[in-house]
N, C-alpha and C. Protein backbone atom coordinates (compact mmCIF):
# COMPACT_ATOMS: atom_id res chain seq x y z
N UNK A 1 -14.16 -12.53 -5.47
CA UNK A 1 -14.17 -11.09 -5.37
C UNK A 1 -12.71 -10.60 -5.31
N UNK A 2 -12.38 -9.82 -6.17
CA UNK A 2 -10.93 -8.99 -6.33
C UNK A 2 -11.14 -7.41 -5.28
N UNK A 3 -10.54 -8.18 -3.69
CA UNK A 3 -10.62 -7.64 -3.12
C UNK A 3 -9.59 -6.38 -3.27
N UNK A 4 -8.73 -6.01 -3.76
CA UNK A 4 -7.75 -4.93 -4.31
C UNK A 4 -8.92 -4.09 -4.69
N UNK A 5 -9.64 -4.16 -5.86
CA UNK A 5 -10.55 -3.69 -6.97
C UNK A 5 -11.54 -3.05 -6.08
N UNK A 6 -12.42 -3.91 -5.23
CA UNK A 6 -13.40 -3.10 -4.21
C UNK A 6 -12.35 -2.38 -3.45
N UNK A 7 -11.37 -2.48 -2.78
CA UNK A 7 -10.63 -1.21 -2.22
C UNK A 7 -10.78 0.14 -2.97
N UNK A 8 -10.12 0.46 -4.15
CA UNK A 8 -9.98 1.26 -5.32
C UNK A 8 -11.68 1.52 -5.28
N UNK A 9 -12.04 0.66 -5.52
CA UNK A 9 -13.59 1.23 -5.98
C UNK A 9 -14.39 2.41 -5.08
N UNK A 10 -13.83 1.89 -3.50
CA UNK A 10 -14.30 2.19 -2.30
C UNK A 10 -13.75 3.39 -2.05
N UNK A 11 -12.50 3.35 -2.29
CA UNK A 11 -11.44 4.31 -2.06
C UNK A 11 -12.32 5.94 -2.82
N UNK A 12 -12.17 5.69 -4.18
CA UNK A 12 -12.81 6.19 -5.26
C UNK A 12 -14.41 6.98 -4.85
N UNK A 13 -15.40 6.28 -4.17
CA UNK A 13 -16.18 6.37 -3.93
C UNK A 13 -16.29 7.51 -2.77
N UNK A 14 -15.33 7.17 -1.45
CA UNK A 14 -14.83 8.11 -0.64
C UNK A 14 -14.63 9.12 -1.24
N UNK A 15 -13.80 9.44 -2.10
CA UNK A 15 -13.22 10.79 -1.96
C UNK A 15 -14.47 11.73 -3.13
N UNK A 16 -15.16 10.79 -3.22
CA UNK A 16 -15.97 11.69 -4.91
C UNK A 16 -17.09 11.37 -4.56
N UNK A 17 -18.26 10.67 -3.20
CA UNK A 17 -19.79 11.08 -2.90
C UNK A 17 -19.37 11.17 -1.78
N UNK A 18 -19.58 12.69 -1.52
CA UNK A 18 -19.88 13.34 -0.51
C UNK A 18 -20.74 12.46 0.76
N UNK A 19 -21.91 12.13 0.32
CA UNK A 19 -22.85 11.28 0.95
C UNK A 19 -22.64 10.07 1.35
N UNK A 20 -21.63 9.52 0.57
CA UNK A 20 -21.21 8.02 0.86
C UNK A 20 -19.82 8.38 2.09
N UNK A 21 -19.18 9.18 1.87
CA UNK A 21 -17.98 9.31 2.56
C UNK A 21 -18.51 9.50 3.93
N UNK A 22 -19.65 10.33 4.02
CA UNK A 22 -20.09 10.70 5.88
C UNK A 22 -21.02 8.99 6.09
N UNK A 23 -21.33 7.98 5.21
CA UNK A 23 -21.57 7.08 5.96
C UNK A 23 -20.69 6.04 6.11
N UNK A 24 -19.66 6.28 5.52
CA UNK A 24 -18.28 5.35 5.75
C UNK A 24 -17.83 5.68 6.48
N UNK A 25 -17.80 7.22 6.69
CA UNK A 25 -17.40 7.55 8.62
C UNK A 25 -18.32 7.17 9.50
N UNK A 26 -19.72 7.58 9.23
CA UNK A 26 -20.12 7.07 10.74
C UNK A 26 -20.87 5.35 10.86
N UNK A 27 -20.59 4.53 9.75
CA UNK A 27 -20.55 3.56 9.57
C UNK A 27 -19.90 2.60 8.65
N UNK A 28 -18.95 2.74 8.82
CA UNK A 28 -18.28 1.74 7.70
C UNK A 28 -19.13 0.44 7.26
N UNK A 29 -18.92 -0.83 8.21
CA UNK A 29 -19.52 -1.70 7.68
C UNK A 29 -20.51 -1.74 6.64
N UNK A 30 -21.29 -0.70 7.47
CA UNK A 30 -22.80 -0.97 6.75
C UNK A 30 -22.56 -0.23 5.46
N UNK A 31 -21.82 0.88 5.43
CA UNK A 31 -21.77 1.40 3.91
C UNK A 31 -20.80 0.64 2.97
N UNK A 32 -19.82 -0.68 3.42
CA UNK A 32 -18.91 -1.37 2.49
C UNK A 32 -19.72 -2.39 2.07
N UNK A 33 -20.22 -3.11 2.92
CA UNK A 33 -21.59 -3.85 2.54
C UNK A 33 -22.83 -3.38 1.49
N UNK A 34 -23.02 -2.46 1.14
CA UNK A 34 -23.80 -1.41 0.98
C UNK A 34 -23.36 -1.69 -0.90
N UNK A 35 -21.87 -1.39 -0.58
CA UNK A 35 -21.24 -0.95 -2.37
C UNK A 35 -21.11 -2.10 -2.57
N UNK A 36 -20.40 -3.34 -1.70
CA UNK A 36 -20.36 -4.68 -2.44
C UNK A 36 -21.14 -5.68 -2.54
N UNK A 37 -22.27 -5.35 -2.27
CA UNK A 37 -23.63 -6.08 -1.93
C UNK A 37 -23.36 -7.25 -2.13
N UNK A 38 -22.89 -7.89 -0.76
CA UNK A 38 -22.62 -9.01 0.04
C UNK A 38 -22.80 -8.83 1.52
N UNK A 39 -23.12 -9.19 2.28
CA UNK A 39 -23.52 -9.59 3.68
C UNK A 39 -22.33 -10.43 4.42
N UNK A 40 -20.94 -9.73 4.26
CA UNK A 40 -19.94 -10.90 5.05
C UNK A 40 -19.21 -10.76 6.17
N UNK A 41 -19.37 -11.33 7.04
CA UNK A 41 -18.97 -11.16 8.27
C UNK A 41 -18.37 -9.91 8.87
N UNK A 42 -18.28 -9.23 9.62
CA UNK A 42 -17.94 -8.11 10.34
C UNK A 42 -16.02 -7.90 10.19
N UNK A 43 -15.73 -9.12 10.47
CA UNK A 43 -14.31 -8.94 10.68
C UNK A 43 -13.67 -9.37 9.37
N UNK A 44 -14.25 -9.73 8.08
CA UNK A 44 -14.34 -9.87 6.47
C UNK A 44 -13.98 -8.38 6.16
N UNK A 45 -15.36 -7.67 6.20
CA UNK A 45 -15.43 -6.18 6.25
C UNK A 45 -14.23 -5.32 7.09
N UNK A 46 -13.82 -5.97 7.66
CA UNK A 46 -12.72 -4.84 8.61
C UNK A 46 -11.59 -4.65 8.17
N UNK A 47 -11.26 -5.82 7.33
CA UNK A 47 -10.50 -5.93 6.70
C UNK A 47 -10.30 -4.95 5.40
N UNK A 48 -11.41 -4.88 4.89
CA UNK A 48 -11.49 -4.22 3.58
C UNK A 48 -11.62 -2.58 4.33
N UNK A 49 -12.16 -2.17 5.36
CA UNK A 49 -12.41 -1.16 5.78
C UNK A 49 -10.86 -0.45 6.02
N UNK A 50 -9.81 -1.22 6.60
CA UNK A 50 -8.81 -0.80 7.21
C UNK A 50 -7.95 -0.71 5.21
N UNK A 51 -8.09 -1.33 4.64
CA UNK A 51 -7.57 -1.23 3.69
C UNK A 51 -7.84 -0.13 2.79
N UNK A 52 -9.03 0.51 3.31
CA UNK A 52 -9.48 1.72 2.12
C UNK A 52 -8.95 2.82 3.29
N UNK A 53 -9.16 3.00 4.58
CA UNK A 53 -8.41 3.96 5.33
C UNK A 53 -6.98 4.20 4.98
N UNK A 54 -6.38 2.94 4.72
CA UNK A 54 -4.75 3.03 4.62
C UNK A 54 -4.65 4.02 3.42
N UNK A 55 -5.28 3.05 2.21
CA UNK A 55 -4.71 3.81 1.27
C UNK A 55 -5.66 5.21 0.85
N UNK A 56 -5.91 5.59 1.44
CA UNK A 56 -6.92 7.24 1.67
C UNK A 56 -5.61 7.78 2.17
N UNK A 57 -5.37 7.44 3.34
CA UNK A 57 -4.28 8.18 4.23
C UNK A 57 -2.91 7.97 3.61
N UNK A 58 -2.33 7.38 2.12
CA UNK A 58 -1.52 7.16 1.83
C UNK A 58 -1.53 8.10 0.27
N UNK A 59 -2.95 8.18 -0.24
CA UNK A 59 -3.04 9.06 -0.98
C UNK A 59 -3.11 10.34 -0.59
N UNK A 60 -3.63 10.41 0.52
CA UNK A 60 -3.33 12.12 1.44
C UNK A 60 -2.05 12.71 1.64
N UNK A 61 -1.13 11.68 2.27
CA UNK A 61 0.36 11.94 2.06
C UNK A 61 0.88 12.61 0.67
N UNK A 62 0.45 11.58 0.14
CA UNK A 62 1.25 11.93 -1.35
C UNK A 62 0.86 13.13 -2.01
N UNK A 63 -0.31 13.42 -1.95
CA UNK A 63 -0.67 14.54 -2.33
C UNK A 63 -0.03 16.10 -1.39
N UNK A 64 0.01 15.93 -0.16
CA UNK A 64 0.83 16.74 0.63
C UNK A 64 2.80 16.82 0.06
N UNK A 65 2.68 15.80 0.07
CA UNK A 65 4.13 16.16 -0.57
C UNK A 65 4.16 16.27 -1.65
N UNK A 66 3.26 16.56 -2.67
CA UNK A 66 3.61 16.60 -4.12
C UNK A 66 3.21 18.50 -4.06
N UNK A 67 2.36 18.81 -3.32
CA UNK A 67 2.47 20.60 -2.79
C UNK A 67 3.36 20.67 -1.80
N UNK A 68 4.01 20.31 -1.28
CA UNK A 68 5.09 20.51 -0.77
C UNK A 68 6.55 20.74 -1.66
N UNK A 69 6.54 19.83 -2.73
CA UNK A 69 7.75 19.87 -3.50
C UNK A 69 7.22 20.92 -4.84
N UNK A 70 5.95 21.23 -4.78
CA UNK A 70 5.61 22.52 -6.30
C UNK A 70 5.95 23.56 -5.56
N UNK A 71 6.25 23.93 -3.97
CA UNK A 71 6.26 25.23 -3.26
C UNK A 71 7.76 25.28 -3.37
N UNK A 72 8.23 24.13 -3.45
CA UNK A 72 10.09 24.39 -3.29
C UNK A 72 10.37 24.34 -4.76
N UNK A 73 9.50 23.49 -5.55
CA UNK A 73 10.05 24.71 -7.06
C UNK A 73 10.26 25.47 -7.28
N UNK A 74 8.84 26.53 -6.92
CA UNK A 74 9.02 27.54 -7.30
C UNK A 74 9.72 28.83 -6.58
């Protein structure tokens, strides 16, 4: 499994079903399990969980500063 790829996938999934994103909040595991239909250990999953938070919160940044720097363009 190209764990990068399910990140992105996951990532992807977050920000574009509504429905999937409120059960990745109020359950991660069960909704990463869910998209990669595999059953693997809790702390397998935490891994991949903390990895789709990061880069959510790293694409949030970027997007804040990319309206941050179109406001000082103009």
């Amino acid at each position: 499994m190209d764990i990068k790829a399910k990140i992105e996938e996951l990532v992807d999934k977050v920000k574009n079903d509504k429905d999937f994103a409120s059960d990745f909040k109020s359950n991660p595991v069960k909704a990463v399990e869910k998209v990669i239909g595999v059953d693997l250990p809790d702390e397998k999953i935490e891994s991949i969980i903390d990895g789709v938070k990061a880069k959510i919160s790293l694409d949030d940044a970027k997007d804040k500063i990319g309206d941050l720097f179109d406001k000082f363009k103009k």
